[in-house]
C-alpha atoms as a PDB file:
ATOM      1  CA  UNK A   1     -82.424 -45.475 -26.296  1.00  0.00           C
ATOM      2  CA  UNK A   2     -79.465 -47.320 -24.606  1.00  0.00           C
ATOM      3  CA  UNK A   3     -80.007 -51.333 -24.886  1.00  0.00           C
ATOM      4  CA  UNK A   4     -83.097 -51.065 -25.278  1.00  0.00           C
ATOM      5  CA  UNK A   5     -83.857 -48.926 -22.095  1.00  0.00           C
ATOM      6  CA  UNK A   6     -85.681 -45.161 -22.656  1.00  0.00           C
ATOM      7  CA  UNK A   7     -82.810 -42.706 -20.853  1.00  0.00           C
ATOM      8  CA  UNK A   8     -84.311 -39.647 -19.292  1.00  0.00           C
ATOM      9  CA  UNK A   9     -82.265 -37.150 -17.557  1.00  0.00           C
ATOM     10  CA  UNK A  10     -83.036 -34.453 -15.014  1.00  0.00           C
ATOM     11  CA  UNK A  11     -81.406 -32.056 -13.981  1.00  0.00           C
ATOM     12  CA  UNK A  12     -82.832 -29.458 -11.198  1.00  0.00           C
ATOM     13  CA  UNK A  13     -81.430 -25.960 -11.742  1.00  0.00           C
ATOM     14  CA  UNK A  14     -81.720 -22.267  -9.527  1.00  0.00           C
ATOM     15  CA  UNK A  15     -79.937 -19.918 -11.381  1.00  0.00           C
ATOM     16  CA  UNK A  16     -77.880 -21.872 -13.537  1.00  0.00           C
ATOM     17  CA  UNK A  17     -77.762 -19.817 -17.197  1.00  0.00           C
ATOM     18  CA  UNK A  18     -74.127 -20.720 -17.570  1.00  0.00           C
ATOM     19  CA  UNK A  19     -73.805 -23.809 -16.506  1.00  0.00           C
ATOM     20  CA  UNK A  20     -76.796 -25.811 -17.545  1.00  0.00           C
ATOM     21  CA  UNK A  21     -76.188 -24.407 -21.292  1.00  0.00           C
ATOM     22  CA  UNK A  22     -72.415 -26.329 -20.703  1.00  0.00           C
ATOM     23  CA  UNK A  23     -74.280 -29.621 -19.526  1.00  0.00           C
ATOM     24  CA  UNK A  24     -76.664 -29.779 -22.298  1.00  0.00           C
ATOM     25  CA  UNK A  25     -74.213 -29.172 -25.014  1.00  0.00           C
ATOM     26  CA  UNK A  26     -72.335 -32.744 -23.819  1.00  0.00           C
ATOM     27  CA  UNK A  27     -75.870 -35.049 -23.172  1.00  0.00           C
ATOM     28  CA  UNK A  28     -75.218 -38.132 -25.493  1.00  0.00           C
ATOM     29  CA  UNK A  29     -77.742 -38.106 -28.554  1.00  0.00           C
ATOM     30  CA  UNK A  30     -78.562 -41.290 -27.482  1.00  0.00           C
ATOM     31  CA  UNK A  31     -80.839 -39.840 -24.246  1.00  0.00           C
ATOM     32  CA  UNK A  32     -83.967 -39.963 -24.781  1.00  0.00           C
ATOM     33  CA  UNK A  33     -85.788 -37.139 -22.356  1.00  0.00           C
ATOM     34  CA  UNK A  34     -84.325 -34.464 -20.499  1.00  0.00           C
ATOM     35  CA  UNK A  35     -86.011 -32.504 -18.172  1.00  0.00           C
ATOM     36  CA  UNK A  36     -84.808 -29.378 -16.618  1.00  0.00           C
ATOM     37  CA  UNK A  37     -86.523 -28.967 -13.246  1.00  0.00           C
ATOM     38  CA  UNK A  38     -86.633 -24.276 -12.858  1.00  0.00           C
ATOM     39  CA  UNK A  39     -86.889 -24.373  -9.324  1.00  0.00           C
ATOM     40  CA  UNK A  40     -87.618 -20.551  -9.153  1.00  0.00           C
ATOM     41  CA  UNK A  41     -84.934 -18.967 -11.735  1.00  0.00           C
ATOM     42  CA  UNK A  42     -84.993 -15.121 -12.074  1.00  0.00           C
ATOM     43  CA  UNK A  43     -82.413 -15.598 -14.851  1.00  0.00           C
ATOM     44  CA  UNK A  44     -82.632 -17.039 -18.721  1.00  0.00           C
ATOM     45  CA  UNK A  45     -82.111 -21.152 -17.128  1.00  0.00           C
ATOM     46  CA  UNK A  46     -85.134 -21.758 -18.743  1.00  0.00           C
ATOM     47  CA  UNK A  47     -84.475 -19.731 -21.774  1.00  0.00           C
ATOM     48  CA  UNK A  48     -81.211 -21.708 -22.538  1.00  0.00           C
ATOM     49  CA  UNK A  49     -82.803 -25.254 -21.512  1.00  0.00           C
ATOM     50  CA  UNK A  50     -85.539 -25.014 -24.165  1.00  0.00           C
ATOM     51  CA  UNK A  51     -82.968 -23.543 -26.569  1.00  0.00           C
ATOM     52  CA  UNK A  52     -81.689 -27.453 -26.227  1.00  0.00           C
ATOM     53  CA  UNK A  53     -84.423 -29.209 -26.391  1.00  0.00           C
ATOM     54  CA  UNK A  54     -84.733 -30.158 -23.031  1.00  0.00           C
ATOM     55  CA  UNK A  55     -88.514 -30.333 -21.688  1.00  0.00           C
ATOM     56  CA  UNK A  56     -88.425 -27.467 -18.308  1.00  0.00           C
ATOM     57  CA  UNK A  57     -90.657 -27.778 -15.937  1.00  0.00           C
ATOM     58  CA  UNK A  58     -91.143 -25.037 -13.414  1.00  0.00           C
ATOM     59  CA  UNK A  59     -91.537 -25.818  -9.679  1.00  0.00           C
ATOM     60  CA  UNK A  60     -91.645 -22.764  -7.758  1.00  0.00           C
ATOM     61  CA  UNK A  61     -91.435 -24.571  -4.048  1.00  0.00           C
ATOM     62  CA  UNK A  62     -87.914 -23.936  -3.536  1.00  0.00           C
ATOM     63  CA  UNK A  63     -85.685 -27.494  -2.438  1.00  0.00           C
ATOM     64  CA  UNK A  64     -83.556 -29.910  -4.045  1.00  0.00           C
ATOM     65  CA  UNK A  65     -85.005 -32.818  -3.276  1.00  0.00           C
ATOM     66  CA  UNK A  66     -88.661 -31.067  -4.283  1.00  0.00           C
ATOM     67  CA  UNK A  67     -87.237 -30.380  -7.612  1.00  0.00           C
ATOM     68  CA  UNK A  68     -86.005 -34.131  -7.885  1.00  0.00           C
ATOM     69  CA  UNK A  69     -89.350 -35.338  -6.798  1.00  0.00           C
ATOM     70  CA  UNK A  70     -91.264 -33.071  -9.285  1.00  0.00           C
ATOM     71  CA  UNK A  71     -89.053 -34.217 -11.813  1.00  0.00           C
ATOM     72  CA  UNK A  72     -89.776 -37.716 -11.209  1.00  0.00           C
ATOM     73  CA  UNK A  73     -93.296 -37.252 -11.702  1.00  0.00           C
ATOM     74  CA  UNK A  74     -93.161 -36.317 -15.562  1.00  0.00           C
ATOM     75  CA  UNK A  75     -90.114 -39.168 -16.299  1.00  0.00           C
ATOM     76  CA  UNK A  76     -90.707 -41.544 -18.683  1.00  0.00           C
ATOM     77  CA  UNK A  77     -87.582 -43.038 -19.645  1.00  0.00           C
ATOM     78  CA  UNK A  78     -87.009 -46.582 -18.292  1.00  0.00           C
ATOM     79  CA  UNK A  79     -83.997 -45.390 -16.467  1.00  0.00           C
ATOM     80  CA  UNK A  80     -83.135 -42.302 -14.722  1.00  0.00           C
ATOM     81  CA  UNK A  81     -79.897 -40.393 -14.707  1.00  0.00           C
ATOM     82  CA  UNK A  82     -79.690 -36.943 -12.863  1.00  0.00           C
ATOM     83  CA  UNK A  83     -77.011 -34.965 -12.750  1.00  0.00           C
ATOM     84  CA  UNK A  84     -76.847 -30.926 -11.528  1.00  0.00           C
ATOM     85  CA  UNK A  85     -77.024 -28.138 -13.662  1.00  0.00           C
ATOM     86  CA  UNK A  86     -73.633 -26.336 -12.506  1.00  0.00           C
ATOM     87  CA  UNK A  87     -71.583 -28.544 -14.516  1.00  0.00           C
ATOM     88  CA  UNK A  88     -69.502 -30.235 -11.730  1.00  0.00           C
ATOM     89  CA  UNK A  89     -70.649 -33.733 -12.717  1.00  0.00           C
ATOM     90  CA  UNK A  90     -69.634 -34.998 -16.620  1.00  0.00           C
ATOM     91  CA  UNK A  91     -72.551 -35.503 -18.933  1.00  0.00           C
ATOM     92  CA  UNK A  92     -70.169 -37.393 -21.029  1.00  0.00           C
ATOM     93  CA  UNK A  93     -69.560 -40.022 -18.332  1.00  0.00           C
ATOM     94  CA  UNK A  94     -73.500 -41.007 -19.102  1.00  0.00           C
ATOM     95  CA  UNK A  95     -72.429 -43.838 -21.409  1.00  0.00           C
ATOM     96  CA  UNK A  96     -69.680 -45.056 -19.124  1.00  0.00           C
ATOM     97  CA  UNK A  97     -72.178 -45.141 -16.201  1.00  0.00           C
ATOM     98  CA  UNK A  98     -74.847 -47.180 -17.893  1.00  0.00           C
ATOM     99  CA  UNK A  99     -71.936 -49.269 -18.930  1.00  0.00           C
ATOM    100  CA  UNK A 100     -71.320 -50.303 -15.365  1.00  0.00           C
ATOM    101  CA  UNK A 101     -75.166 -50.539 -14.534  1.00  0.00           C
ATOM    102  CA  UNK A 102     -75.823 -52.956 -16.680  1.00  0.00           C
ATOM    103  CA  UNK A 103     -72.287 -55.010 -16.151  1.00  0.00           C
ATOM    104  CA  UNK A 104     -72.851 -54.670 -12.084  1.00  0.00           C
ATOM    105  CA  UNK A 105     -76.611 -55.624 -12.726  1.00  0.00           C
ATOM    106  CA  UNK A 106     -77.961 -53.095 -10.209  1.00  0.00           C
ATOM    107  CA  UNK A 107     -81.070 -51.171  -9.905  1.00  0.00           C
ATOM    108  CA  UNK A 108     -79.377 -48.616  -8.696  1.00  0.00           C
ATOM    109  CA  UNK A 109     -75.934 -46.833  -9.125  1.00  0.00           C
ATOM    110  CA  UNK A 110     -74.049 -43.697  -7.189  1.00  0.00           C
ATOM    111  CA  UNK A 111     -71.586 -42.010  -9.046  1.00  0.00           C
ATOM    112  CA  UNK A 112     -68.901 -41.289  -6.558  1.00  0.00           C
ATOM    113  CA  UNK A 113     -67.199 -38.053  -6.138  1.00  0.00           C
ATOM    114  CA  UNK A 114     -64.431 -39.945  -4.535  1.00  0.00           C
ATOM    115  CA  UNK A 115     -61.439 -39.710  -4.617  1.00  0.00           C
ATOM    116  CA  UNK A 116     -61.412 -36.238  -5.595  1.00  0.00           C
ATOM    117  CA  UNK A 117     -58.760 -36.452  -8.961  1.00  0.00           C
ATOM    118  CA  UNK A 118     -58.901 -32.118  -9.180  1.00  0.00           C
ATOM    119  CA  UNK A 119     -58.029 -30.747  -6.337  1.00  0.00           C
ATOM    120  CA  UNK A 120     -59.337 -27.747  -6.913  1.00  0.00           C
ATOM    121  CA  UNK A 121     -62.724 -28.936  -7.417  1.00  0.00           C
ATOM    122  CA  UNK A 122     -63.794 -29.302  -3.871  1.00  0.00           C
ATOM    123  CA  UNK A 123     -62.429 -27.349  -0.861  1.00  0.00           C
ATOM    124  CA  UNK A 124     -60.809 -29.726   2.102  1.00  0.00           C
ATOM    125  CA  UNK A 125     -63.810 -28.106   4.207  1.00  0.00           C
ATOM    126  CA  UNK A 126     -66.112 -29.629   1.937  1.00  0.00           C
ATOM    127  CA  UNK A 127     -64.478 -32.773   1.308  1.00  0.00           C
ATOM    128  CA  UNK A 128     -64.284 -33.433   4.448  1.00  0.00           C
ATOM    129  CA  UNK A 129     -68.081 -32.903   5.332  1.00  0.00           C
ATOM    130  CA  UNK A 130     -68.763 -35.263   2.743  1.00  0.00           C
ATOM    131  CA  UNK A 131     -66.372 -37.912   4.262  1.00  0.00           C
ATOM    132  CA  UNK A 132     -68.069 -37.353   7.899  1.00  0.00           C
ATOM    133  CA  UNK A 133     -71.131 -37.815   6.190  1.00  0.00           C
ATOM    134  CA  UNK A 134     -70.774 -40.705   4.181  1.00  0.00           C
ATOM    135  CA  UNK A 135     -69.281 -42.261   7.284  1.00  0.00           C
ATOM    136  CA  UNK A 136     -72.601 -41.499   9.296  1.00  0.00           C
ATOM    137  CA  UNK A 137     -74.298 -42.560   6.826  1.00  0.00           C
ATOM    138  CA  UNK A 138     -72.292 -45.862   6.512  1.00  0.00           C
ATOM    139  CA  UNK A 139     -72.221 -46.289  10.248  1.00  0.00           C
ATOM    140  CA  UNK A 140     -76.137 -45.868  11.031  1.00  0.00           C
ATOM    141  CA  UNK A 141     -77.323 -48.463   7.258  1.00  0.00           C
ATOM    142  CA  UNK A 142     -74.371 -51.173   8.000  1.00  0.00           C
ATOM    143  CA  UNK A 143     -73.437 -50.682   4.220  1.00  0.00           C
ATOM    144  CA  UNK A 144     -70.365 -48.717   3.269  1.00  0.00           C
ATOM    145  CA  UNK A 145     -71.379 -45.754   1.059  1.00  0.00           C
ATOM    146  CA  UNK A 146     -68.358 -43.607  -0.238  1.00  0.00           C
ATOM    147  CA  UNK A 147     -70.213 -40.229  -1.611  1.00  0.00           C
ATOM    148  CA  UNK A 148     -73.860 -40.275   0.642  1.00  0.00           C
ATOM    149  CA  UNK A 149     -74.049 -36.483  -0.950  1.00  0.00           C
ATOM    150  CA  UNK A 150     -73.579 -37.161  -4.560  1.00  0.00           C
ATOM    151  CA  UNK A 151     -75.889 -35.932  -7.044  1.00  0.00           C
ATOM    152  CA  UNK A 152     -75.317 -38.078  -9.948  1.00  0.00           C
ATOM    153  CA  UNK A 153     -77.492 -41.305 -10.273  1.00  0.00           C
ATOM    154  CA  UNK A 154     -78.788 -43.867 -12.293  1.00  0.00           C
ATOM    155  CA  UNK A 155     -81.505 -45.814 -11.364  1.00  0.00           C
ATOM    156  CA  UNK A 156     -84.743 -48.247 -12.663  1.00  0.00           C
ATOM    157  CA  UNK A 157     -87.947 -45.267 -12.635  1.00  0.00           C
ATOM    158  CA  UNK A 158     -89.745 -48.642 -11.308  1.00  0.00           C
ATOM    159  CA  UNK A 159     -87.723 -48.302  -7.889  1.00  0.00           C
ATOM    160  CA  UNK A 160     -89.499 -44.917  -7.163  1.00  0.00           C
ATOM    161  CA  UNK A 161     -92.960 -46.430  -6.119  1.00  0.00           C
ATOM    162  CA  UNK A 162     -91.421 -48.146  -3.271  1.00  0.00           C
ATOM    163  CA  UNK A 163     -89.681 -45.323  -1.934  1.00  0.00           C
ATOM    164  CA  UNK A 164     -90.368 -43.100   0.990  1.00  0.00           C
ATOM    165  CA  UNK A 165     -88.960 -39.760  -0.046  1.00  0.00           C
ATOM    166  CA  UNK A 166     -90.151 -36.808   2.754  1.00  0.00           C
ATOM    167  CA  UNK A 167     -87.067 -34.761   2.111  1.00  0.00           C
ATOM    168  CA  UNK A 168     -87.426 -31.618  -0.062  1.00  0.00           C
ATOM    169  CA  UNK A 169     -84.273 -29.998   0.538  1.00  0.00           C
ATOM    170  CA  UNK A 170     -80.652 -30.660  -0.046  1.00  0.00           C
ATOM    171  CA  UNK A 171     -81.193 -33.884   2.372  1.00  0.00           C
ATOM    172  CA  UNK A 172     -83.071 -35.719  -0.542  1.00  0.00           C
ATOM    173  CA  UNK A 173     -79.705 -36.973  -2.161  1.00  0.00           C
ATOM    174  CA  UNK A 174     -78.865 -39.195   1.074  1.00  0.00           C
ATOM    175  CA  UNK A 175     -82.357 -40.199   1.585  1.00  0.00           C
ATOM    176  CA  UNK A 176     -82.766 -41.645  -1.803  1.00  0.00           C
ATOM    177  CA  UNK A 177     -79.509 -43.601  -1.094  1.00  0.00           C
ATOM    178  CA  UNK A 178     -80.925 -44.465   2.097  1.00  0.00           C
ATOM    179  CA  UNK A 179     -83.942 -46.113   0.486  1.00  0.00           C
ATOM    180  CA  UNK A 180     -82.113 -47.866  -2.311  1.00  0.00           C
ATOM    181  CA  UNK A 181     -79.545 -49.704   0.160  1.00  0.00           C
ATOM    182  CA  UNK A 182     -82.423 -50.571   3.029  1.00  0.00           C
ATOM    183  CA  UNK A 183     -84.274 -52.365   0.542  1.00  0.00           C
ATOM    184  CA  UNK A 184     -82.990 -55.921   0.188  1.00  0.00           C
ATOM    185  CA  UNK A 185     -84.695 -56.529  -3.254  1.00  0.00           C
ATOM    186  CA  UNK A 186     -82.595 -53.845  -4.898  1.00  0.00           C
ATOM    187  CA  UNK A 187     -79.500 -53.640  -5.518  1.00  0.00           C
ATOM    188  CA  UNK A 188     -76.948 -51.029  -5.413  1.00  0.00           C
ATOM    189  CA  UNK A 189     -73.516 -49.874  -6.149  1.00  0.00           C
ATOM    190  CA  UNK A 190     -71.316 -47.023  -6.500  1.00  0.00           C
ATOM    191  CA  UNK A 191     -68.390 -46.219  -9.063  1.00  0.00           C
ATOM    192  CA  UNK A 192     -66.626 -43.099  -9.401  1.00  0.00           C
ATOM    193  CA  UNK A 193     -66.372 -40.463 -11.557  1.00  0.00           C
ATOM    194  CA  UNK A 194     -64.466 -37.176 -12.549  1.00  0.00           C
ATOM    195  CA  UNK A 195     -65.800 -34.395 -10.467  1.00  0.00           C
ATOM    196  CA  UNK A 196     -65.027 -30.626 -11.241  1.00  0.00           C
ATOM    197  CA  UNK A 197     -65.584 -26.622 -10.218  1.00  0.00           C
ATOM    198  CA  UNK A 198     -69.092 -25.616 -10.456  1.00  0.00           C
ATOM    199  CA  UNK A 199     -70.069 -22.778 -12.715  1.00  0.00           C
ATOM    200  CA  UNK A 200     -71.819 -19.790 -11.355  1.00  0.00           C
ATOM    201  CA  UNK A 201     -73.388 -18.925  -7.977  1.00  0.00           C
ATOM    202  CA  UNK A 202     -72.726 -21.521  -4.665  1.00  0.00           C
ATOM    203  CA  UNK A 203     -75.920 -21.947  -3.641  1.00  0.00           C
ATOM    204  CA  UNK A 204     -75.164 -24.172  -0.608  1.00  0.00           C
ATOM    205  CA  UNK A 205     -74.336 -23.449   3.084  1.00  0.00           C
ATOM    206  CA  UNK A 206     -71.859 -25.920   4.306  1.00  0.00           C
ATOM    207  CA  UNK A 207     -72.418 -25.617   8.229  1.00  0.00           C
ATOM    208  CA  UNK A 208     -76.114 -25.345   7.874  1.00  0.00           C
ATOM    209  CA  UNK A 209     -76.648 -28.199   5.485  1.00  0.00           C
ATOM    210  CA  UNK A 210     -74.232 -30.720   6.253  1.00  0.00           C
ATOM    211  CA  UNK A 211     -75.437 -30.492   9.977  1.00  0.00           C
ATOM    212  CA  UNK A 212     -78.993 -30.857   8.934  1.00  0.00           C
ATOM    213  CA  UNK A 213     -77.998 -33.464   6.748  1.00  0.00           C
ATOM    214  CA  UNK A 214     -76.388 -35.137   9.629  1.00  0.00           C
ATOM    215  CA  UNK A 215     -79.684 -34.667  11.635  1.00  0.00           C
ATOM    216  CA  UNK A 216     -81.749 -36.009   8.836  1.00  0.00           C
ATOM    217  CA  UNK A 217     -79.801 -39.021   8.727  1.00  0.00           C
ATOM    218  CA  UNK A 218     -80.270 -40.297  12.605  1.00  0.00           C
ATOM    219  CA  UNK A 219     -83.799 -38.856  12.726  1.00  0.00           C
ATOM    220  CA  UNK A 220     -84.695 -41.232   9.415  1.00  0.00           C
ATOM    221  CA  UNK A 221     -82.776 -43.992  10.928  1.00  0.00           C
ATOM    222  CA  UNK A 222     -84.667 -44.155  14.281  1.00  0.00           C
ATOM    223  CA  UNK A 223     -87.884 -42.935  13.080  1.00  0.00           C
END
């Protein structure tokens, strides 16, 4: 427990042997849950998540935002914090970030990406989709969002009832975003973090998901 708050973490993994066995090793002690989402592995992911400790749930329907929402489902932790199973985002940055939820007094909190302190980490093709995003994003909610794709969170579990999440696919990381800011009664913030190199296989398709993305954001806007 942190301050008296249950912590459970997900994390939703497709292939990830290497790199989710790198996350786990740096959760804090002081988390209560984590749940590895196997969206579909064919290698040991789920092998090495047990190995921790972690409670792996399988969810064959392949999506991002599927394995999110199928995580959700078996959470019981007061407070959510998901982070991706490549190791880009820092585990150890768990206690800072509940540091600042609590201080901001937020129900929900987007760990920004930006600015970018490792070069290296992100390609200037990438970075800039983000930015072009996030700007969209920004533009079409009237609220200034720096990182709309980030995939590290925190947030109250109690938020998710009054949520409309439809996305299943890499899309789901705006749209929860999207439903956090449009809500008056909640409030939400974004600090950033240290973001670095995934391990193992790219899984994403920068043309085809960032323009998706950037159709997903209008068509939920206007819908």
């Amino acid at each position: 427990m942190y301050k008296s708050q249950r912590i459970t973490v997900i994390i939703p993994c497709l292939n990830e042997e290497q790199g989710v066995e790198q996350v786990l090793r740096r959760i804090p002690e002081f988390v209560d849950e984590i749940i590895v989402v196997d969206n579909g592995s064919t290698d040991r992911t789920a092998e090495v998540a047990k190995g921790f400790g972690a409670k792996v749930i399988r969810e064959d329907v392949r999506g991002y935002g599927r394995s999110y929402k199928t995580g959700f489902g078996s959470a019981t932790g007061d407070l959510i914090v998901t982070l991706d199973g490549d190791h880009s985002y820092p585990p150890d940055a768990i206690s800072y970030l509940l540091e600042a939820f609590f201080h901001l007094d937020v129900d929900f909190l987007n760990a920004s990406r930006f600015p970018v302190r490792r070069r290296q980490s992100m390609s200037f093709k990438h970075k800039l989709g983000n930015l072009m995003l996030s700007f969209a994003m920004s533009i079409l909610y009237f609220r200034w969002v720096r990182d709309s794709q980030s995939g590290m969170w925190v947030f109250r579990r109690s938020i998710l009832g009054g949520m409309k999440l439809i996305s299943d696919g890499m899309a789901f990381s705006e749209e929860i975003k999207i439903e956090a800011i449009k809500k008056n009664r909640l409030r939400f913030a974004e600090i950033s973090i240290m973001y670095s190199s995934r391990l193992g296989e790219i899984k994403l398709n920068p043309w085809r998901d960032g323009f998706y993305n950037l159709w997903f954001l209008v068509k939920k806007r206007f819908s």
